[in-house]
PDB file of N, CA and C in Angstrom:
ATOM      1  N   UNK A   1      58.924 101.714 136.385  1.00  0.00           N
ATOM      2  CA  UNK A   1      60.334 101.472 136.298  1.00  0.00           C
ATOM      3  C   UNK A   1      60.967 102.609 135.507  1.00  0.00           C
ATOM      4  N   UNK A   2      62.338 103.249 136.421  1.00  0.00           N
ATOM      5  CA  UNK A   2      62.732 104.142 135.052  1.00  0.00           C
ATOM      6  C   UNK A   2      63.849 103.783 134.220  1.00  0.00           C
ATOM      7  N   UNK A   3      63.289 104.362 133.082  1.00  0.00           N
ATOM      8  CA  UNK A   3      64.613 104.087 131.677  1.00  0.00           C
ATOM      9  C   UNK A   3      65.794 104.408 132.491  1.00  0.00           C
ATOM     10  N   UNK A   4      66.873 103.646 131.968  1.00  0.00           N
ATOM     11  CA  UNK A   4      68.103 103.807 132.394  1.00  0.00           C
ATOM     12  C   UNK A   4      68.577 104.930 130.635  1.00  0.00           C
ATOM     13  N   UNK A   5      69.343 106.121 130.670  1.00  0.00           N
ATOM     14  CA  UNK A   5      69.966 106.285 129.385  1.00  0.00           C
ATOM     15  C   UNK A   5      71.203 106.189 129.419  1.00  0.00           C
ATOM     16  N   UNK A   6      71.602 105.351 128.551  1.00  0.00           N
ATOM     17  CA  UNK A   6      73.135 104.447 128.008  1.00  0.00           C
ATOM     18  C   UNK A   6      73.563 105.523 127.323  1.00  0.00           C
ATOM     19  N   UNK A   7      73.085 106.582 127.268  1.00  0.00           N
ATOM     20  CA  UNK A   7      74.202 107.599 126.656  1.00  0.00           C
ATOM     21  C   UNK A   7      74.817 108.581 127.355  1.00  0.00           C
ATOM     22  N   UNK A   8      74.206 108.258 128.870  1.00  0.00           N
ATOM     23  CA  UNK A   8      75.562 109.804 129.761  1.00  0.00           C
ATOM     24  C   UNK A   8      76.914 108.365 130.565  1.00  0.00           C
ATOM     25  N   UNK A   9      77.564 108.919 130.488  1.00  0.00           N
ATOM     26  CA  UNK A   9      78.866 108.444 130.898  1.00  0.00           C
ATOM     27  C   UNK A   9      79.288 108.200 132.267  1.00  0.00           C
ATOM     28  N   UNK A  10      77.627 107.375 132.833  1.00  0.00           N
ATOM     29  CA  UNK A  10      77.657 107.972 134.491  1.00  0.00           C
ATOM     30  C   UNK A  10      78.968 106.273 135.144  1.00  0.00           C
ATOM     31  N   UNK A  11      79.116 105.429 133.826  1.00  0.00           N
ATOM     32  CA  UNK A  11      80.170 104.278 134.119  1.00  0.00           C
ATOM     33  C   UNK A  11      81.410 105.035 134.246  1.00  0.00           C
ATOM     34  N   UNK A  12      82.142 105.962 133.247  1.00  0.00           N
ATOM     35  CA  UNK A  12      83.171 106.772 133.081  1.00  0.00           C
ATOM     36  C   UNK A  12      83.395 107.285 134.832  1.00  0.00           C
ATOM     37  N   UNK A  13      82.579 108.479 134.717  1.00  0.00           N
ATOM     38  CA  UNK A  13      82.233 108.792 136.364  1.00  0.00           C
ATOM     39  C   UNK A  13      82.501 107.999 137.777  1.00  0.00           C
ATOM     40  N   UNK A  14      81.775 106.821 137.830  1.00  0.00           N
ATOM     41  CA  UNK A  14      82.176 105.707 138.712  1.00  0.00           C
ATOM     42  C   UNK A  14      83.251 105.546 138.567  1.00  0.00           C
ATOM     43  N   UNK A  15      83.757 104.887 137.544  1.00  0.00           N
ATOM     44  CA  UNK A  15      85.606 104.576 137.375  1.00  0.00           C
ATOM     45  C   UNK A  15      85.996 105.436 137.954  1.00  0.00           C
ATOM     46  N   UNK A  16      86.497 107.033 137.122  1.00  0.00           N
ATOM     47  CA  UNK A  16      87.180 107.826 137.802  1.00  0.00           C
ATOM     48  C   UNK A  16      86.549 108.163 139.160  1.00  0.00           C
ATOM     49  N   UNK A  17      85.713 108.106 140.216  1.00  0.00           N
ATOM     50  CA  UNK A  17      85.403 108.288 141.333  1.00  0.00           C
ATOM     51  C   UNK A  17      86.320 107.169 142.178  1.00  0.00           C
ATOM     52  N   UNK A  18      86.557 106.263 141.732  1.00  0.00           N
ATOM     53  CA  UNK A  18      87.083 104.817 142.277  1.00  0.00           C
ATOM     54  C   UNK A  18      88.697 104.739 142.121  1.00  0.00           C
ATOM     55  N   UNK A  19      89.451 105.747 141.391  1.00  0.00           N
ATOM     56  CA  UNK A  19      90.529 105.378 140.689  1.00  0.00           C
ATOM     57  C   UNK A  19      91.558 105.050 141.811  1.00  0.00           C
ATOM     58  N   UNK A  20      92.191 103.955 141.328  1.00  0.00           N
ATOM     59  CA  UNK A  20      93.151 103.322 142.812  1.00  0.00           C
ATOM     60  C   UNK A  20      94.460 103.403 141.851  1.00  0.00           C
ATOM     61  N   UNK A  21      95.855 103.984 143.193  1.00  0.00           N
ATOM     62  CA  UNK A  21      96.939 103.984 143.020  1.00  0.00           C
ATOM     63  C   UNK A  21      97.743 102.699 142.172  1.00  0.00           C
ATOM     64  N   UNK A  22      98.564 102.566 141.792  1.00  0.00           N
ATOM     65  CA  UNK A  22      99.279 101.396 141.530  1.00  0.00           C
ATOM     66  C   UNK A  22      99.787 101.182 142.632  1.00  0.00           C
ATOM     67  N   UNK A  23     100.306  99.972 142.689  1.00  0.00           N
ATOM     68  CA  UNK A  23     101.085  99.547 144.303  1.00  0.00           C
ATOM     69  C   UNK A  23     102.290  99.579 143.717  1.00  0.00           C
ATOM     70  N   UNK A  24     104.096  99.794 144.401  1.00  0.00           N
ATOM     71  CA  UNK A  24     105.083 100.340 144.071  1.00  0.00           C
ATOM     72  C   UNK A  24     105.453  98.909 143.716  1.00  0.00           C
ATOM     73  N   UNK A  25     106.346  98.771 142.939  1.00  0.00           N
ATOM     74  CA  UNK A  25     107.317  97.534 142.485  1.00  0.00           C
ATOM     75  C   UNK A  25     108.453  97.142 143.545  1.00  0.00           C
ATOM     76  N   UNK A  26     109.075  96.026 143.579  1.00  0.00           N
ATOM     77  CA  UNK A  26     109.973  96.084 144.485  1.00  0.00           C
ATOM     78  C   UNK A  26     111.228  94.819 143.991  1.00  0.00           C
ATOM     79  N   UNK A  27     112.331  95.408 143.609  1.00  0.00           N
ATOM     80  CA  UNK A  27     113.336  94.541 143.248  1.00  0.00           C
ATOM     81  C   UNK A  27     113.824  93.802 144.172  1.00  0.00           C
ATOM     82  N   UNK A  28     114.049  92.821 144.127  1.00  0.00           N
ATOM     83  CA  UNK A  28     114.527  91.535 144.690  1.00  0.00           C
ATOM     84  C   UNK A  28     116.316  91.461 144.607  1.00  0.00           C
ATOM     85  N   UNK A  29     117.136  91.460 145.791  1.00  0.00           N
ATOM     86  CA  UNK A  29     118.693  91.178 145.446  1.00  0.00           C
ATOM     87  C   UNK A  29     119.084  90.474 146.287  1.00  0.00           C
ATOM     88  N   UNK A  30     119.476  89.338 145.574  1.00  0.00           N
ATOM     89  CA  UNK A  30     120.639  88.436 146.124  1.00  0.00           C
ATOM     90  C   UNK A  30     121.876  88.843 146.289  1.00  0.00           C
ATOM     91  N   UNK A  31     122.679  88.483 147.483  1.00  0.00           N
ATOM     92  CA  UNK A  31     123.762  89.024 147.663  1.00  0.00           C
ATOM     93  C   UNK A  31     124.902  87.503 147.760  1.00  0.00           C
ATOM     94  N   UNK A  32     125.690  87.398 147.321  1.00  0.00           N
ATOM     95  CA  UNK A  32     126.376  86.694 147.439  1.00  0.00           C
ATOM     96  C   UNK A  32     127.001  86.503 148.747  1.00  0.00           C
ATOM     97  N   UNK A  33     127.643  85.545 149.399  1.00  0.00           N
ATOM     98  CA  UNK A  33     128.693  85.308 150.214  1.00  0.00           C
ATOM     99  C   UNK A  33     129.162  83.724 150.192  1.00  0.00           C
ATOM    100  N   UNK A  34     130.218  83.773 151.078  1.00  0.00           N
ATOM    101  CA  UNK A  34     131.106  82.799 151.488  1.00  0.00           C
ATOM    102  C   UNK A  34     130.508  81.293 151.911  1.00  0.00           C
ATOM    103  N   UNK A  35     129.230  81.219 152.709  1.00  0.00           N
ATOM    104  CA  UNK A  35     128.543  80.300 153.083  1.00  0.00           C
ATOM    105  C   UNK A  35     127.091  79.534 152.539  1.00  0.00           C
ATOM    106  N   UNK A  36     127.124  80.276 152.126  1.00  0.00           N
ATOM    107  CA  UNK A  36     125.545  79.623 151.520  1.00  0.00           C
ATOM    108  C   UNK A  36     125.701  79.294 150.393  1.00  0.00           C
ATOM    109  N   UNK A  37     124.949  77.842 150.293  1.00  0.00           N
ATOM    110  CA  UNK A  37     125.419  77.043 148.857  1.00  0.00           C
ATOM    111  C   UNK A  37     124.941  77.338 147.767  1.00  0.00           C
ATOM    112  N   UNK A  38     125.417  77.111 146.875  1.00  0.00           N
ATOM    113  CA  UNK A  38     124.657  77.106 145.285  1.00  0.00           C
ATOM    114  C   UNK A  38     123.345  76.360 145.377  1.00  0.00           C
ATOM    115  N   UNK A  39     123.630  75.418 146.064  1.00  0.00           N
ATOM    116  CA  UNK A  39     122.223  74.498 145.659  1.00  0.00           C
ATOM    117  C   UNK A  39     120.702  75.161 146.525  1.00  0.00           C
ATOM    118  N   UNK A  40     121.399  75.626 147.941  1.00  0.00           N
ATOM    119  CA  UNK A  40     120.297  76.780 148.569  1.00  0.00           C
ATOM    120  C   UNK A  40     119.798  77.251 147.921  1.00  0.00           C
ATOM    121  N   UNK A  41     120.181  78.426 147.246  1.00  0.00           N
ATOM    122  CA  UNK A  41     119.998  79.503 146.276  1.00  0.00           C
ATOM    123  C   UNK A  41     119.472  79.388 145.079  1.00  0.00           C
ATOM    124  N   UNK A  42     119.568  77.738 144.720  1.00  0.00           N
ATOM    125  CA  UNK A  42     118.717  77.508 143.051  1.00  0.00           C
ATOM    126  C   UNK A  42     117.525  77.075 144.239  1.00  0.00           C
ATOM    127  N   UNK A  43     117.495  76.373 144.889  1.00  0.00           N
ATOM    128  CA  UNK A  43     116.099  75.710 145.829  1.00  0.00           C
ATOM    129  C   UNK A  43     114.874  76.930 145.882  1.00  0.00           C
ATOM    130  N   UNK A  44     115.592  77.935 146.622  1.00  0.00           N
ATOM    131  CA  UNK A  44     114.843  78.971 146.774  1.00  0.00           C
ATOM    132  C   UNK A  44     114.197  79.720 145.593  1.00  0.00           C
ATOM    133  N   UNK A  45     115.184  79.586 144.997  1.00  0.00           N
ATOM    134  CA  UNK A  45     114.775  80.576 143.322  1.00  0.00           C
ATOM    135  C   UNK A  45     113.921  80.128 142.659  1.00  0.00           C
ATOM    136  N   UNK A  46     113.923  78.299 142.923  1.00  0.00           N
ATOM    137  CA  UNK A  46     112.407  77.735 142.038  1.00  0.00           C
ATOM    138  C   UNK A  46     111.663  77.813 142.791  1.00  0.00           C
ATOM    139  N   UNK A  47     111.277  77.227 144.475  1.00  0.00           N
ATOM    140  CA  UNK A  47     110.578  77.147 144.989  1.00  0.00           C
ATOM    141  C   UNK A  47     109.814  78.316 145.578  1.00  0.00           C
ATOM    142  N   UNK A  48     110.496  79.614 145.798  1.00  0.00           N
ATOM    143  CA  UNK A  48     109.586  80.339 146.475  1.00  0.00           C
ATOM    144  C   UNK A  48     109.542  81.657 145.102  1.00  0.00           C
ATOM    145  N   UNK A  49     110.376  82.042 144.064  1.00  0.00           N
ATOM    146  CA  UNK A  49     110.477  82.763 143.474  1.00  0.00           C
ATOM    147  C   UNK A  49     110.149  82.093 141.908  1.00  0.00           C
ATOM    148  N   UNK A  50     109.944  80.967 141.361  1.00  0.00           N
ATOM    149  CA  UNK A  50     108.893  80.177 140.956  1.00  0.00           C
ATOM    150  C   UNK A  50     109.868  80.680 139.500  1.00  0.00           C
ATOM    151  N   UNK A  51     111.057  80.000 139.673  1.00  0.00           N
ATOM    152  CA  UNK A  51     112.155  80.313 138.404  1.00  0.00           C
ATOM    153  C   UNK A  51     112.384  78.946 137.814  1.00  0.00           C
ATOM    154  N   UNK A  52     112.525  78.769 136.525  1.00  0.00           N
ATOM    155  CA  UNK A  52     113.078  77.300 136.237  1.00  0.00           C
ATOM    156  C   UNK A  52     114.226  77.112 136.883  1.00  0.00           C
ATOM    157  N   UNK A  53     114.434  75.451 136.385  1.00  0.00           N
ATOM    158  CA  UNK A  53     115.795  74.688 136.965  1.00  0.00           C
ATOM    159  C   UNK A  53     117.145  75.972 136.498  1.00  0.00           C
ATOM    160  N   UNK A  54     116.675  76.181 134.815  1.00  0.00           N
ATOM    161  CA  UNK A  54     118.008  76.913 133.652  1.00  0.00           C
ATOM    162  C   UNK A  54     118.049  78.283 134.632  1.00  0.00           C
ATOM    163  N   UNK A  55     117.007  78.947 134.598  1.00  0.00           N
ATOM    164  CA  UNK A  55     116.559  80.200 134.949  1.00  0.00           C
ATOM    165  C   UNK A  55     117.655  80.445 136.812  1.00  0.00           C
ATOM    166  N   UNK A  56     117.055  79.918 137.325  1.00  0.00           N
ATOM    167  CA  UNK A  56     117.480  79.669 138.511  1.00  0.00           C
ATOM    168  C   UNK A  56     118.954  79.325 138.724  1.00  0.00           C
ATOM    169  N   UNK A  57     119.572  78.536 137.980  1.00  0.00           N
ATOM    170  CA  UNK A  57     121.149  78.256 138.313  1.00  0.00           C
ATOM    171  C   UNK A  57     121.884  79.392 137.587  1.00  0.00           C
ATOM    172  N   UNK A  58     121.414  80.486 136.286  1.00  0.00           N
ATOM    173  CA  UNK A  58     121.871  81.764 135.780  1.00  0.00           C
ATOM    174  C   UNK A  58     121.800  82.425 136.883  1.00  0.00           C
ATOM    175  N   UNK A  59     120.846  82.694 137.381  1.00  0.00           N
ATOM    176  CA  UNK A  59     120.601  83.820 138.436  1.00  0.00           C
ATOM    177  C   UNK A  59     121.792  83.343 139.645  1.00  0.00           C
ATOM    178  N   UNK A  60     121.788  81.867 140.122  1.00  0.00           N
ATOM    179  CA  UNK A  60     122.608  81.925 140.911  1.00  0.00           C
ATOM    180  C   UNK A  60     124.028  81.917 140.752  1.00  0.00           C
ATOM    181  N   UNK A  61     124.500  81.599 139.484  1.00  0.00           N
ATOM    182  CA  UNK A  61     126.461  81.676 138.710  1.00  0.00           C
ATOM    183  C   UNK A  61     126.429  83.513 138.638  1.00  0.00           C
ATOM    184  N   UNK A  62     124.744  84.360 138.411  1.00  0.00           N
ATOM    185  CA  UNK A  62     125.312  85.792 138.416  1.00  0.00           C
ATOM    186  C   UNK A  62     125.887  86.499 139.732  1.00  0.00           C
ATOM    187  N   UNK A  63     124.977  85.442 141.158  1.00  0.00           N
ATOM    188  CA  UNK A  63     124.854  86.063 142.427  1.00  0.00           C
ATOM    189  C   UNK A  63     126.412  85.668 142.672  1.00  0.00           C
ATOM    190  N   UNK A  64     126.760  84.791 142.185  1.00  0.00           N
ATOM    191  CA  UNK A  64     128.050  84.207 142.628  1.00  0.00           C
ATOM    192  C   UNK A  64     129.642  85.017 141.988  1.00  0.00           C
ATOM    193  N   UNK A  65     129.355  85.401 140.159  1.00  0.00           N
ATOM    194  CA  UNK A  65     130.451  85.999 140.117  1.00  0.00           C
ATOM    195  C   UNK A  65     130.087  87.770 139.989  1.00  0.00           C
ATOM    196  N   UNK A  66     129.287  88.327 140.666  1.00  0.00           N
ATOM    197  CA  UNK A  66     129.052  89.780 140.208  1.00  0.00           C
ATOM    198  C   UNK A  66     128.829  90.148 142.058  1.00  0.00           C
ATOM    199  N   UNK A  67     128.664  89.253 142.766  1.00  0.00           N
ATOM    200  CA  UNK A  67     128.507  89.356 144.571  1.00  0.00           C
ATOM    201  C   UNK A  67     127.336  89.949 144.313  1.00  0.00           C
ATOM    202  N   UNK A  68     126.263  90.342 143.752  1.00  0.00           N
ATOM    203  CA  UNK A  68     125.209  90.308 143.567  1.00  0.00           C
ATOM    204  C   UNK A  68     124.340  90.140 142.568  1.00  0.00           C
ATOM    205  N   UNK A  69     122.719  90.185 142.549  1.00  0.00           N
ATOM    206  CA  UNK A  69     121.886  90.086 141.089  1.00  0.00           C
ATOM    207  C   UNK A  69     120.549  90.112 141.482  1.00  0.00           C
ATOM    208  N   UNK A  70     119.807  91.089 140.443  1.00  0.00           N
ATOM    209  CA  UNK A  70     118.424  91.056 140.738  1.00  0.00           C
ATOM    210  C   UNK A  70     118.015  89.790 140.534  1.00  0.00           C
ATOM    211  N   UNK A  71     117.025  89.793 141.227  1.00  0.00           N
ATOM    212  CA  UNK A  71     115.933  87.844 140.985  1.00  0.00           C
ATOM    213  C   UNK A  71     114.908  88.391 140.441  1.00  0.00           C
ATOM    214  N   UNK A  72     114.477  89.698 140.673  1.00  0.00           N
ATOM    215  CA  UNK A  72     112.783  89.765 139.709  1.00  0.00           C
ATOM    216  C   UNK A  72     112.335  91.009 140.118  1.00  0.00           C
ATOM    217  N   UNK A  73     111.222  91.647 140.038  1.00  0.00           N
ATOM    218  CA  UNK A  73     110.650  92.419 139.994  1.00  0.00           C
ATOM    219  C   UNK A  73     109.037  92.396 140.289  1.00  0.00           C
ATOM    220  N   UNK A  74     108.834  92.365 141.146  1.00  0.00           N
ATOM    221  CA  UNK A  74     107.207  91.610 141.949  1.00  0.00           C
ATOM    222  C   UNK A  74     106.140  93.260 142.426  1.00  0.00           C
ATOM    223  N   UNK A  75     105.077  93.395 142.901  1.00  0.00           N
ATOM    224  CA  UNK A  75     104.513  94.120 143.581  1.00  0.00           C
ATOM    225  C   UNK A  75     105.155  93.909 145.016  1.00  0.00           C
ATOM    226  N   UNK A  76     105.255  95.206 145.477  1.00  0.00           N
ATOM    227  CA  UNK A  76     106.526  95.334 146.388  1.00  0.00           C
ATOM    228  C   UNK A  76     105.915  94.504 148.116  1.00  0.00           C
ATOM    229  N   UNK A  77     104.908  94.176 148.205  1.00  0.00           N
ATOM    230  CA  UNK A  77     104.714  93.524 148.913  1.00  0.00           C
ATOM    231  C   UNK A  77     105.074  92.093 149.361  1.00  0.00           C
ATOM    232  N   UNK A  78     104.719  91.985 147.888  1.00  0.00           N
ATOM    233  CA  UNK A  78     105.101  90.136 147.299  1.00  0.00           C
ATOM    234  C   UNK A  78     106.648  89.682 147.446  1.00  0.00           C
ATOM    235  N   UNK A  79     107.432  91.203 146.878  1.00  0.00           N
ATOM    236  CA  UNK A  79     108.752  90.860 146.703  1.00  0.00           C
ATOM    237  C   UNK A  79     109.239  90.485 148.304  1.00  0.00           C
ATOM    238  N   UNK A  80     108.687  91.313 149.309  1.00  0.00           N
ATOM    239  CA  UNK A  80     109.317  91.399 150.726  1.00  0.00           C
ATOM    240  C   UNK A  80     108.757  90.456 151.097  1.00  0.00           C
ATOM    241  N   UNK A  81     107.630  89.777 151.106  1.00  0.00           N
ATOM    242  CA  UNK A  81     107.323  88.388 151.586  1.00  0.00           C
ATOM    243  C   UNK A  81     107.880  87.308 150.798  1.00  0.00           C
ATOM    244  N   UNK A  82     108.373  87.717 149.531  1.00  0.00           N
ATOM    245  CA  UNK A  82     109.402  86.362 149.316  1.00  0.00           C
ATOM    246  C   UNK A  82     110.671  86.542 149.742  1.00  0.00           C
ATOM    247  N   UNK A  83     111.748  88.021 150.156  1.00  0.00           N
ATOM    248  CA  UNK A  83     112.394  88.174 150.656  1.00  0.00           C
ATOM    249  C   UNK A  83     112.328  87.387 151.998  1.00  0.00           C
ATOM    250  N   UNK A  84     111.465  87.634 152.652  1.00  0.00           N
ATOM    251  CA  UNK A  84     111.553  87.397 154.172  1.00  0.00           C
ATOM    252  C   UNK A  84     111.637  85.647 154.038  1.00  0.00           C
ATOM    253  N   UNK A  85     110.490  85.163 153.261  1.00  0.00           N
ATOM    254  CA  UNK A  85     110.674  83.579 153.377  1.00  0.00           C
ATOM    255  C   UNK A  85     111.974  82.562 152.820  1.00  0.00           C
ATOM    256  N   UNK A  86     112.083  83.812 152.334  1.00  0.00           N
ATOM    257  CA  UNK A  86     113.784  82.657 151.700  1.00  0.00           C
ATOM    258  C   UNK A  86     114.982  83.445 153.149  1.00  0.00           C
ATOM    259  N   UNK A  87     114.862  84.255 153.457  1.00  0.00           N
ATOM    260  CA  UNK A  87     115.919  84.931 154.830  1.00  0.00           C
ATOM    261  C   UNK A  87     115.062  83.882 155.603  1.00  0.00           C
ATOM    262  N   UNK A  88     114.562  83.569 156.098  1.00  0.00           N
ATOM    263  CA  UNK A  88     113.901  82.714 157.053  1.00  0.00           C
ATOM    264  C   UNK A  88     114.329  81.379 157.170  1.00  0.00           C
ATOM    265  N   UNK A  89     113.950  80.976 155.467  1.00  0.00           N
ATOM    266  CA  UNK A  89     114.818  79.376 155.414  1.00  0.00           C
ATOM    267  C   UNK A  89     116.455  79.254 155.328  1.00  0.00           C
ATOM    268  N   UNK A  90     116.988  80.331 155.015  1.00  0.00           N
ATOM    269  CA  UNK A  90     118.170  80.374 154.797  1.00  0.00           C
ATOM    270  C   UNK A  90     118.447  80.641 156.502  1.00  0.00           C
ATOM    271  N   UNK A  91     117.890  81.422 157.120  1.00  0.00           N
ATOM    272  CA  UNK A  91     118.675  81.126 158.606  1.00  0.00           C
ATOM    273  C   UNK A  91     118.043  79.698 159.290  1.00  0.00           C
ATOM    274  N   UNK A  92     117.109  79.217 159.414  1.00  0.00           N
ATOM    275  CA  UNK A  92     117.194  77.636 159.702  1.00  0.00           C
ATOM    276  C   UNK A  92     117.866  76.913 159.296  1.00  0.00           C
ATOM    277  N   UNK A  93     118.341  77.025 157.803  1.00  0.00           N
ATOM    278  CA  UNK A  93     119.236  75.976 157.757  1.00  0.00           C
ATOM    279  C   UNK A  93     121.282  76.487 157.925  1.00  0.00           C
ATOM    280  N   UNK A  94     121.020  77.742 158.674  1.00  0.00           N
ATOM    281  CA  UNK A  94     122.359  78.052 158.962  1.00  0.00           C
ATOM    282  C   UNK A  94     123.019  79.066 158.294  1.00  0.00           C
ATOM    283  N   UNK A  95     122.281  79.889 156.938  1.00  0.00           N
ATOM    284  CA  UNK A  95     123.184  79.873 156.249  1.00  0.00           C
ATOM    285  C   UNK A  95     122.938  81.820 156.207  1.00  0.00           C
ATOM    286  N   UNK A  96     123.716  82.281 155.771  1.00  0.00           N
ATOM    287  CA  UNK A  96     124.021  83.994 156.310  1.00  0.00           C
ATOM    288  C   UNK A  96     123.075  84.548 154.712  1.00  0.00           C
ATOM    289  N   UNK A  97     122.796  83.954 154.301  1.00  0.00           N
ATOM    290  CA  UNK A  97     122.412  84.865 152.788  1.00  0.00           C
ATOM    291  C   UNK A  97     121.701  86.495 153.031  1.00  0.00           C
ATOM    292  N   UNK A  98     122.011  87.344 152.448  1.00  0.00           N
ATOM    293  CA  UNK A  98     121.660  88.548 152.657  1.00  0.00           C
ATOM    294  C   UNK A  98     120.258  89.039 150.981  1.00  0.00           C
ATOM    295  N   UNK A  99     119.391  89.443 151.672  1.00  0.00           N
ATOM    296  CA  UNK A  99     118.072  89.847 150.502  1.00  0.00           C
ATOM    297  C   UNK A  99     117.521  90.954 150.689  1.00  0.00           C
ATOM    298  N   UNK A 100     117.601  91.701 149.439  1.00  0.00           N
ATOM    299  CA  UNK A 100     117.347  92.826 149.948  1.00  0.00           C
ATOM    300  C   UNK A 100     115.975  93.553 148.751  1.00  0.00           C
ATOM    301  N   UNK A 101     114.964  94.260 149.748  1.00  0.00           N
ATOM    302  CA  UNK A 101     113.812  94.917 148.291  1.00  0.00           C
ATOM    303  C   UNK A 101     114.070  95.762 148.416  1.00  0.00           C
ATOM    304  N   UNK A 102     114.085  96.360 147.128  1.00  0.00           N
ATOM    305  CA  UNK A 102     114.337  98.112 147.089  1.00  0.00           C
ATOM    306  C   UNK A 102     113.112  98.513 146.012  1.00  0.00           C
ATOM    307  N   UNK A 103     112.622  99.186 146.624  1.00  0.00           N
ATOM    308  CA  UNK A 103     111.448 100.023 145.982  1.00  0.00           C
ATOM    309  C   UNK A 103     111.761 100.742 144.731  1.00  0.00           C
ATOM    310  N   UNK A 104     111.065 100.100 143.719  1.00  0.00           N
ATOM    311  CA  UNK A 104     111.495 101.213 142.483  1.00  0.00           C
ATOM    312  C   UNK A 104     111.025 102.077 142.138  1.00  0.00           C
ATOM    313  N   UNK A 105     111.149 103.524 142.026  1.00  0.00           N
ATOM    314  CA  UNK A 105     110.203 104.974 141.662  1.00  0.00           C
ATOM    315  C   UNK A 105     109.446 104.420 140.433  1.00  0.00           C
TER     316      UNK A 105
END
């Protein structure tokens, strides 16, 4: 059997041989409008964006008097699949809400 020696840095080596990118961030924006309710918009914010009751009705009085507001800041994948699932439920149940990810440098 041979000695292994714990003193060359061949773990260091592996790591940096392996080193993986970060994945990009991706901001989340609610856009306000005319049709879609308050109560939509807190639904979604707890249920798919996993915000408290408090948390969730701020975010939605900001979407409401500023016509827009970030919701969060996710791995930019995550953010566009929660984008898409709240645009999804929001057009089944009728309602125009606009969501948008924007990639942050």
């Amino acid at each position: 059997m041979a000695d292994f020696d714990k003193s060359t840095d061949s773990a260091v080596a592996v790591a940096e041989e392996h080193a993986y990118d970060v994945p990009p961030s991706g901001l989340v924006v609610f856009f306000n409008d005319d049709y879609t309710t308050k109560d939509f918009v807190v639904e979604v914010l707890v249920s798919v964006f996993h915000k408290s009751e408090a948390e969730a009705n701020a975010l939605m009085e900001a979407v409401h008097a500023n016509g827009s507001a970030t919701i969060g800041v996710y791995a930019f994948d995550i953010a566009a699949t929660r984008a898409a699932i709240t645009v999804n439920r929001a057009r089944a149940q009728g309602f125009p809400l606009r969501v948008e990810v924007r990639e942050m440098q």
